[in-house]
Protein backbone atom coordinates (compact mmCIF):
# COMPACT_ATOMS: atom_id res chain seq x y z
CA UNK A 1 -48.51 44.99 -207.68
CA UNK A 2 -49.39 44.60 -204.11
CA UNK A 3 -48.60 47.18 -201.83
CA UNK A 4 -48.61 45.04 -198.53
CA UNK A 5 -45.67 45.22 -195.82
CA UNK A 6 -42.62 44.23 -198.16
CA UNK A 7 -41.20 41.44 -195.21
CA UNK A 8 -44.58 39.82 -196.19
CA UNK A 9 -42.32 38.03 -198.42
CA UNK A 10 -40.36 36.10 -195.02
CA UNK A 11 -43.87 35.53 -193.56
CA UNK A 12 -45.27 33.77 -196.71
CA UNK A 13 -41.60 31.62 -196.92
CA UNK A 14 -42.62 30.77 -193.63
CA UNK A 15 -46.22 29.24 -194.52
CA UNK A 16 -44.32 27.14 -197.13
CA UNK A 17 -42.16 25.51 -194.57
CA UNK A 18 -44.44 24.78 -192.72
CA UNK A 19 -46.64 23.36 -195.38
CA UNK A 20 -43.50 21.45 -196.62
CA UNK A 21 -42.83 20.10 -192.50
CA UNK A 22 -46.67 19.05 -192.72
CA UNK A 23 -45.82 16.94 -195.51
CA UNK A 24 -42.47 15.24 -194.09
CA UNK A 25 -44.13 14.95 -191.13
CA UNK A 26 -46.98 13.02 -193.09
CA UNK A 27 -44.39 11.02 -194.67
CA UNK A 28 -42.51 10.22 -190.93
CA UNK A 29 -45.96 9.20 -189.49
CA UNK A 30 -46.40 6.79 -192.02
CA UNK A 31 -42.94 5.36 -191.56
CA UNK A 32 -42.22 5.49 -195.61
CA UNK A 33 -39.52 4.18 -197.07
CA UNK A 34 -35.98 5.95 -196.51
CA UNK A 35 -36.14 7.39 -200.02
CA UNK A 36 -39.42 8.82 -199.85
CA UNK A 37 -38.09 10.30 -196.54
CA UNK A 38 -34.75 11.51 -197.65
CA UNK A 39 -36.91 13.07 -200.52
CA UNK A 40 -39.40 14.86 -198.03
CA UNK A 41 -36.88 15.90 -195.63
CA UNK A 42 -34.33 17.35 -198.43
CA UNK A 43 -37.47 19.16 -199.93
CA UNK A 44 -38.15 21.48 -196.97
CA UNK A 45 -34.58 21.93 -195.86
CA UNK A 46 -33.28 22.86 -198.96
CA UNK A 47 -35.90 25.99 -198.46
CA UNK A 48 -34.95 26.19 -194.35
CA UNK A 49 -31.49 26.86 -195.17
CA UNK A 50 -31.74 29.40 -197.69
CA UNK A 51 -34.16 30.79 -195.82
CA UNK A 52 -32.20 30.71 -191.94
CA UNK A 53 -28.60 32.39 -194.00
CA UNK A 54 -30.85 34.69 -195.36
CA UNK A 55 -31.77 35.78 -192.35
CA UNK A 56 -28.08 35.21 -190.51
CA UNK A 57 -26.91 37.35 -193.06
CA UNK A 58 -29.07 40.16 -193.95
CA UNK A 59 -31.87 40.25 -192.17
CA UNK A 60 -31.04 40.17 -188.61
CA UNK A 61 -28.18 42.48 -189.35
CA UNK A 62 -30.21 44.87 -190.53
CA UNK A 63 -32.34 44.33 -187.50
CA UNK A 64 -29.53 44.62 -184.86
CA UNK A 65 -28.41 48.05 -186.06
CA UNK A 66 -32.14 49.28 -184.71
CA UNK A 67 -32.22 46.99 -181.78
CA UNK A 68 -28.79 45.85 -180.35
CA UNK A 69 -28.75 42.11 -179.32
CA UNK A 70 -32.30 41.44 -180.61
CA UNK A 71 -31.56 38.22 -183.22
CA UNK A 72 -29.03 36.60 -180.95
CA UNK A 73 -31.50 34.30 -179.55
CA UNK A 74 -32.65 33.31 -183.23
CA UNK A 75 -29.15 32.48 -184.51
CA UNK A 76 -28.70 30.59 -181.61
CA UNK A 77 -31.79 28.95 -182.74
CA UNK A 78 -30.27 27.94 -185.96
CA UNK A 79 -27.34 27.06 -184.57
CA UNK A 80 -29.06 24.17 -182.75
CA UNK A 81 -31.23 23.07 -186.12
CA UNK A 82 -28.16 23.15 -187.53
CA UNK A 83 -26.64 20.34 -185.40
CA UNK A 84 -29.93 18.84 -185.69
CA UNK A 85 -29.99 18.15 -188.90
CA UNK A 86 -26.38 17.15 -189.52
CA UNK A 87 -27.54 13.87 -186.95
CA UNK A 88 -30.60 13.30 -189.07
CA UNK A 89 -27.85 13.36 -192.01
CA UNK A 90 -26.38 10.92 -190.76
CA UNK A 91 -29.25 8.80 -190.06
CA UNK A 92 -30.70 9.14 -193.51
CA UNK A 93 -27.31 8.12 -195.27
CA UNK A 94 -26.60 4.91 -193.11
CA UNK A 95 -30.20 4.25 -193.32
CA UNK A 96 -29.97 4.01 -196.78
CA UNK A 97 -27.85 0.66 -196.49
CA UNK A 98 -30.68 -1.08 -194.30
CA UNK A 99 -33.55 -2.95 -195.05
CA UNK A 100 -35.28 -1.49 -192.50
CA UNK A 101 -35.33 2.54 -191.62
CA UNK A 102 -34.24 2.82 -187.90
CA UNK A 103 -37.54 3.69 -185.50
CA UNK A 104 -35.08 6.41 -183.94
CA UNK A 105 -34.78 8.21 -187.54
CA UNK A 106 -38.48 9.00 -187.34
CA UNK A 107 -38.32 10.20 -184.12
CA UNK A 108 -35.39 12.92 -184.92
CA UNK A 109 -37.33 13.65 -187.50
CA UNK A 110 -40.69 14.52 -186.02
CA UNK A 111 -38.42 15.93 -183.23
CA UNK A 112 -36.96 18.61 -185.44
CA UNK A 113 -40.25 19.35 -187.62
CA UNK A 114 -41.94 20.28 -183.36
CA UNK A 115 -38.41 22.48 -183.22
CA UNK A 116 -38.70 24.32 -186.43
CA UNK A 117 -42.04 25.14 -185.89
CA UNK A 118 -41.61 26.48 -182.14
CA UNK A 119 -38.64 28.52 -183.93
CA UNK A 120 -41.10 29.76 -187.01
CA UNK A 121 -43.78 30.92 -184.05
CA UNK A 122 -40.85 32.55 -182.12
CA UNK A 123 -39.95 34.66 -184.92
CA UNK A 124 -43.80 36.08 -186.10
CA UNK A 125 -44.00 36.76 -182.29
CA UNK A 126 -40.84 39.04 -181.56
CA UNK A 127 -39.79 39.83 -184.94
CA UNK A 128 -42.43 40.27 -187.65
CA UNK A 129 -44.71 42.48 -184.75
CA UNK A 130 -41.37 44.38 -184.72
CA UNK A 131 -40.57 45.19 -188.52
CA UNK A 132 -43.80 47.94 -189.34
CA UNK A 133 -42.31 50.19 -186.07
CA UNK A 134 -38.43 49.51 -187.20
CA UNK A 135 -38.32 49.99 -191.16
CA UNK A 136 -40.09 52.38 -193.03
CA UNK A 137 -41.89 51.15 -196.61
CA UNK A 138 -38.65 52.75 -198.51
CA UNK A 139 -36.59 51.12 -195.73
CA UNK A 140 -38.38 47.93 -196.02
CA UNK A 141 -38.17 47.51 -200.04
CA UNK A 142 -34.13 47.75 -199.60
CA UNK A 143 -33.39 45.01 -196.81
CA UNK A 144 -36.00 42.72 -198.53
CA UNK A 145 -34.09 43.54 -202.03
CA UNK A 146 -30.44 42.69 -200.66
CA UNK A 147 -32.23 39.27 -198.65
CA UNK A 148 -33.63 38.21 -201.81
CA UNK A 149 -30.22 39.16 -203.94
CA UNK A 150 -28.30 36.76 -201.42
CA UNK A 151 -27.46 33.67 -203.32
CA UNK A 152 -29.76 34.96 -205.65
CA UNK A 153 -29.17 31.63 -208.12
CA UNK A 154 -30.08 29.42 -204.79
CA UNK A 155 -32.80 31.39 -204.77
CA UNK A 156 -33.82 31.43 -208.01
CA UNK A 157 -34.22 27.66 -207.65
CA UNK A 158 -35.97 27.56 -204.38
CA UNK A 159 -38.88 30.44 -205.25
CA UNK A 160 -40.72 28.09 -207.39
CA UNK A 161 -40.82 25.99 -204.24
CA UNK A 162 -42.47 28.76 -202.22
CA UNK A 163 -44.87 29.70 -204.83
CA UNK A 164 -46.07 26.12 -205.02
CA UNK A 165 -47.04 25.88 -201.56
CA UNK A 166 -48.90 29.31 -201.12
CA UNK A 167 -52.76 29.45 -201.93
CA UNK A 168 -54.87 32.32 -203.19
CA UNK A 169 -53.97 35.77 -201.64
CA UNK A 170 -50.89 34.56 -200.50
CA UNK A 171 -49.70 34.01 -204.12
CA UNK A 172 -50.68 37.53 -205.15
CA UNK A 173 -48.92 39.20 -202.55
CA UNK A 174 -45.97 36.96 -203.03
CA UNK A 175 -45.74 37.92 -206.72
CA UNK A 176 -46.35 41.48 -205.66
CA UNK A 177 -43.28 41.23 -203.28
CA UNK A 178 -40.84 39.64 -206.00
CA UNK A 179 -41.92 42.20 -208.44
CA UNK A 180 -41.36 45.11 -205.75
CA UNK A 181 -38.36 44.21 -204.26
CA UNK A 182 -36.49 42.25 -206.62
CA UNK A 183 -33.24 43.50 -208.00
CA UNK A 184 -33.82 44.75 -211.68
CA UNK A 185 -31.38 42.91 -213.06
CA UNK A 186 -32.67 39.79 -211.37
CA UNK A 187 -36.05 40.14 -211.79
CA UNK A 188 -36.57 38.90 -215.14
CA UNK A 189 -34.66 35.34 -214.20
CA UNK A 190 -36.72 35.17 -211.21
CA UNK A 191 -39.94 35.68 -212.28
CA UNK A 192 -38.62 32.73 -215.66
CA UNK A 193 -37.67 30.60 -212.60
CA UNK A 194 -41.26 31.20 -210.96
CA UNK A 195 -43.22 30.18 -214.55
CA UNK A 196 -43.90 27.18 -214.28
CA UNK A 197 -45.56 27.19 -210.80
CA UNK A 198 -47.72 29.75 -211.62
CA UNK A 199 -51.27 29.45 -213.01
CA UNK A 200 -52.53 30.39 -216.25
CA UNK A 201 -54.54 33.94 -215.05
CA UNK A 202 -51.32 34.67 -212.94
CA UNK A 203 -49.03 34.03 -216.41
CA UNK A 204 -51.42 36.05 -218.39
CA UNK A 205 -51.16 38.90 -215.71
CA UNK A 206 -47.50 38.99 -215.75
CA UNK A 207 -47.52 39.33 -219.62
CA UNK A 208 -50.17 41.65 -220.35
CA UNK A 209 -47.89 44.13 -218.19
CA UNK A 210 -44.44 43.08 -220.05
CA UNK A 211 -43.25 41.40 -217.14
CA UNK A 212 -42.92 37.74 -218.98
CA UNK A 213 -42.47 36.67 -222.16
């Protein structure tokens, strides 16, 4: 199991976002049709919002009892998104009664893929320099555990997502990070979820160690 920084695990859920914003954004650019839109956009977000009330609700709370006032800026942050994307809602739904996909639906979108990335850099900058001077390891295992146990079944669903979009190392030490900081009692269903996005060597790795079935 990898032994890396355990909030890893956020970083990495951040490299799938963005490859999943790289992808809408390829599918904006090309002006696709509004299903293959609504499909791309509902793709990423589904991760973004787990991801952002993870955060709202564990993470930066754990944060703020270190550093008073730190995280306000990055809920306000979400906040915004959050209006954002209700108005691209919007625009995808009564799009999907057109013939034609409004001009101004591409637009929002590429507008809020520029945002969430801007947000994504803001974060790594202030907050992930932050975490190895704020938590020790011990410290570090137990907020990651209790993120990760937060709508644990939404999670369940959207880790295979992740996975998917992480390459090489980054697999590894995501693995290493549900393995580590995973509720026990979770664990199991987790790594069942994570199955079928893994690779054959990773399977075999998990089983030889009684990890998988």
């Amino acid at each position: 199991m990898s032994t890396c920084q355990p909030f890893a695990i956020m970083r990495l859920t951040h490299e799938a976002i963005r490859r999943g914003l790289e992808a809408l954004e390829q599918t904006a650019e090309n002006k696709a049709p509004v299903e293959d839109l609504e499909s791309a956009f509902q793709s990423v977000w589904n991760c973004i919002q787990l991801h952002a009330a993870q955060e709202d609700k564990v993470f930066y709370g754990a944060l703020e009892e270190r550093h008073p006032g730190l995280t306000a800026p990055f809920t306000q942050e979400h906040d915004a998104e959050a209006k954002q994307i209700e108005f691209i809602e919007k625009r995808l739904k009564s799009s999907q009664h057109d013939a034609e996909v409004a001009p101004e639906l591409y637009a929002d979108i590429l507008s809020f893929i520029q945002t969430h990335r801007e947000h994504l850099k803001h974060e790594e900058e202030i907050l992930m320099e932050l975490l190895p001077r704020t938590f020790t390891y011990p410290e570090s295992v137990e907020v990651v555990r209790k993120i990760l146990a937060y709508d644990m079944p939404v999670y369940r669903e959207i880790a295979p997502w992740i996975l998917a979009r992480l390459q090489g190392g980054q697999r590894e030490t995501y693995l290493g990070m549900v393995q580590g900081c995973c509720a026990k009692e979770d664990l199991p269903d987790v790594l069942e979820s994570l199955k079928p996005v893994m690779s054959k060597t990773e399977v075999e790795e998990l089983q030889a160690v009684g990890r998988i079935g």
